[in-house]
N, C-alpha and C. Protein backbone atom coordinates (compact mmCIF):
# COMPACT_ATOMS: atom_id res chain seq x y z
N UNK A 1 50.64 -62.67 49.78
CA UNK A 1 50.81 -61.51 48.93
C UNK A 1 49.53 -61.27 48.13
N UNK A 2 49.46 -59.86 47.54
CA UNK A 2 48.54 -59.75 46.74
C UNK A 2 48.52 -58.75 45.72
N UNK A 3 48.14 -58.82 44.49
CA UNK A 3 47.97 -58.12 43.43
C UNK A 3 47.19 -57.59 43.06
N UNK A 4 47.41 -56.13 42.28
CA UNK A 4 45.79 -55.84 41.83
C UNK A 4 46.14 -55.66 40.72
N UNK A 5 45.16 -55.89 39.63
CA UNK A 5 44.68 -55.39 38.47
C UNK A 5 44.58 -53.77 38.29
N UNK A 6 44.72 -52.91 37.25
CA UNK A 6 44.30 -51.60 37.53
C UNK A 6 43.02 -51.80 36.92
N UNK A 7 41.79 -52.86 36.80
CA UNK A 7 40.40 -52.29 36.90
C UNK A 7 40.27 -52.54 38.69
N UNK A 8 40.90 -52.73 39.38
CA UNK A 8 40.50 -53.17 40.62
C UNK A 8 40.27 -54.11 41.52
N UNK A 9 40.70 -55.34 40.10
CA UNK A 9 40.43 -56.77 40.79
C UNK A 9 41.41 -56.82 42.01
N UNK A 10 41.77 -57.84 42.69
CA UNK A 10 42.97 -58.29 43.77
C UNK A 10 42.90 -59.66 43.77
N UNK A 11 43.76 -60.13 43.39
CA UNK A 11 44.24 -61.57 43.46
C UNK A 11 44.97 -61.61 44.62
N UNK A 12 44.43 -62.41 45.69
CA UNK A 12 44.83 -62.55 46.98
C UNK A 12 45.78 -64.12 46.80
N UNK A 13 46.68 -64.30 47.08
CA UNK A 13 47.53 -65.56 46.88
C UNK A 13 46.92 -66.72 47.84
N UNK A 14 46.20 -66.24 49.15
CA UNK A 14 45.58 -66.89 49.77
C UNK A 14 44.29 -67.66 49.49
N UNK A 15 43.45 -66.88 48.81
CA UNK A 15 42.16 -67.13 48.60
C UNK A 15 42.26 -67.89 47.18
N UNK A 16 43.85 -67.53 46.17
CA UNK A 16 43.62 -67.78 44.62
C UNK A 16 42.46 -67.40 44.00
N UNK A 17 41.62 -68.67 42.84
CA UNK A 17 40.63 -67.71 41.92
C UNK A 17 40.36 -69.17 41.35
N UNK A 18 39.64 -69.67 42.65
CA UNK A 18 38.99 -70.85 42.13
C UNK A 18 38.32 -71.56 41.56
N UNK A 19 37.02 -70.56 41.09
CA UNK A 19 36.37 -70.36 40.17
C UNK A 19 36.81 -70.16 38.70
N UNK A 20 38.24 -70.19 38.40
CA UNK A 20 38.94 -70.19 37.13
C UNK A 20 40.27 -70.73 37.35
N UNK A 21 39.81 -71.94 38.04
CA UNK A 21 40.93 -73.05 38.28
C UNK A 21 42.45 -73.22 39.12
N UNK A 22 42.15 -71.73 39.83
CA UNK A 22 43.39 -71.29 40.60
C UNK A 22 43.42 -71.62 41.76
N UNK A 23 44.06 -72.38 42.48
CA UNK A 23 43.80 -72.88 43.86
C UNK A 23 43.96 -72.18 44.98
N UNK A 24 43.20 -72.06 45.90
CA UNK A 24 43.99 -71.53 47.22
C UNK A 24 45.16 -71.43 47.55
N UNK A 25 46.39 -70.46 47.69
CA UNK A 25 47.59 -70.53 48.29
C UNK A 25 48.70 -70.72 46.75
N UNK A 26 47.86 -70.60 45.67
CA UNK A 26 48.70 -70.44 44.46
C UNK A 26 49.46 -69.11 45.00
N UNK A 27 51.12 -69.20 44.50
CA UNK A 27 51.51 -67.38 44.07
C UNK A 27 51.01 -67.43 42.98
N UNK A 28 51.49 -66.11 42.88
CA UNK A 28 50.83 -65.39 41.61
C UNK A 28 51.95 -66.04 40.75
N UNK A 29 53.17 -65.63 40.72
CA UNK A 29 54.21 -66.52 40.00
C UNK A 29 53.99 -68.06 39.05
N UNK A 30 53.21 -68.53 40.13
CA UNK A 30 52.76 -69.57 39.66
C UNK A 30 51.70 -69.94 38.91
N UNK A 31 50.90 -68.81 38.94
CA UNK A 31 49.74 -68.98 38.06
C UNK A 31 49.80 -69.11 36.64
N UNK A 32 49.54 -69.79 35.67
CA UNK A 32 49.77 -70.08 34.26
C UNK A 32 49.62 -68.51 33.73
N UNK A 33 50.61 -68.17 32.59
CA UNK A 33 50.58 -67.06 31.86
C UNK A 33 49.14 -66.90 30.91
N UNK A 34 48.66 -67.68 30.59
CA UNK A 34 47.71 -67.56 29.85
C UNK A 34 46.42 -67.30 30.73
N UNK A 35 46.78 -67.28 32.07
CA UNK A 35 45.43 -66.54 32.99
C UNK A 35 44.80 -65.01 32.96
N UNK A 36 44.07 -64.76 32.92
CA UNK A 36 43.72 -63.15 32.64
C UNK A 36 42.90 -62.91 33.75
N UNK A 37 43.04 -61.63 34.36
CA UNK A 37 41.92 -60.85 35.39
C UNK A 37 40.48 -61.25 35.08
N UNK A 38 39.87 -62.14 35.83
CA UNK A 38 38.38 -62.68 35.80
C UNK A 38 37.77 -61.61 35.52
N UNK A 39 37.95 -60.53 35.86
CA UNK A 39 36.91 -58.98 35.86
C UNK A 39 36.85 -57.92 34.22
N UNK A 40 38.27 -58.25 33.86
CA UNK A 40 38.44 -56.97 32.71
C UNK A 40 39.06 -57.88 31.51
N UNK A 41 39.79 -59.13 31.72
CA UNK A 41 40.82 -60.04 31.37
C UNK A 41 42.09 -59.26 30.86
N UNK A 42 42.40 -58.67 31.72
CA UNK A 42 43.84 -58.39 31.36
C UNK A 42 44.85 -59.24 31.70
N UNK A 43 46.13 -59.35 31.48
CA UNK A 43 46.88 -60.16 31.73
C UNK A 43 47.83 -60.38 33.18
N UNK A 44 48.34 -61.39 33.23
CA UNK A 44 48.92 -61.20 34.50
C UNK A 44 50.12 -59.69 34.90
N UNK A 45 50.78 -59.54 33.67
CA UNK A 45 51.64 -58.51 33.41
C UNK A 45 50.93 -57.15 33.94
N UNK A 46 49.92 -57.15 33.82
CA UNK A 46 49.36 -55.37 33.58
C UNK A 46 48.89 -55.95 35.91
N UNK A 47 49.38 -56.59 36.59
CA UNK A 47 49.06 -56.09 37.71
C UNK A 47 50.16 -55.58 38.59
N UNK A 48 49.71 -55.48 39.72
CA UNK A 48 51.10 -54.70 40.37
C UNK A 48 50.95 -55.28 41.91
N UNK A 49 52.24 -55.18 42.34
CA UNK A 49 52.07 -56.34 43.82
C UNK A 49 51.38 -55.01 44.52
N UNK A 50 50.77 -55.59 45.71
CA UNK A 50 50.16 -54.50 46.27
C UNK A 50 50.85 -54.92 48.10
C-alpha cells in the first residue's frame, strides 16, 4: 500500500522511510504516531491511502 502526503511525499509500505528509522515493509498503521512527512512534517493523519 501507499500513502501520500498532500505536499506530495508517498510513503510506499514497501520501501518504508529508512532514513528516519522506518523499515522496509512497515504499514503505515504501524508506523509510530509521532512520525511526520520527511518532506513538509506533517503528520501521519493529514495523508490519504492512495
Amino acid at each position: 500500500m501507499r500513502y501520500e502526503c498532500p505536499c506530495g511525499y508517498v510513503y510506499d509500505e514497501e520501501k518504508g522511510d529508512p532514513a528516519h528509522g522506518i523499515a522496509a515493509g512497515t504499514k503505515f498503521e504501524d508506523i509510530p504516531d509521532d512520525w511526520v512527512c520527511p518532506v513538509c512534517g506533517l503528520g501521519k493523519e493529514s495523508f490519504e491511502k492512495l
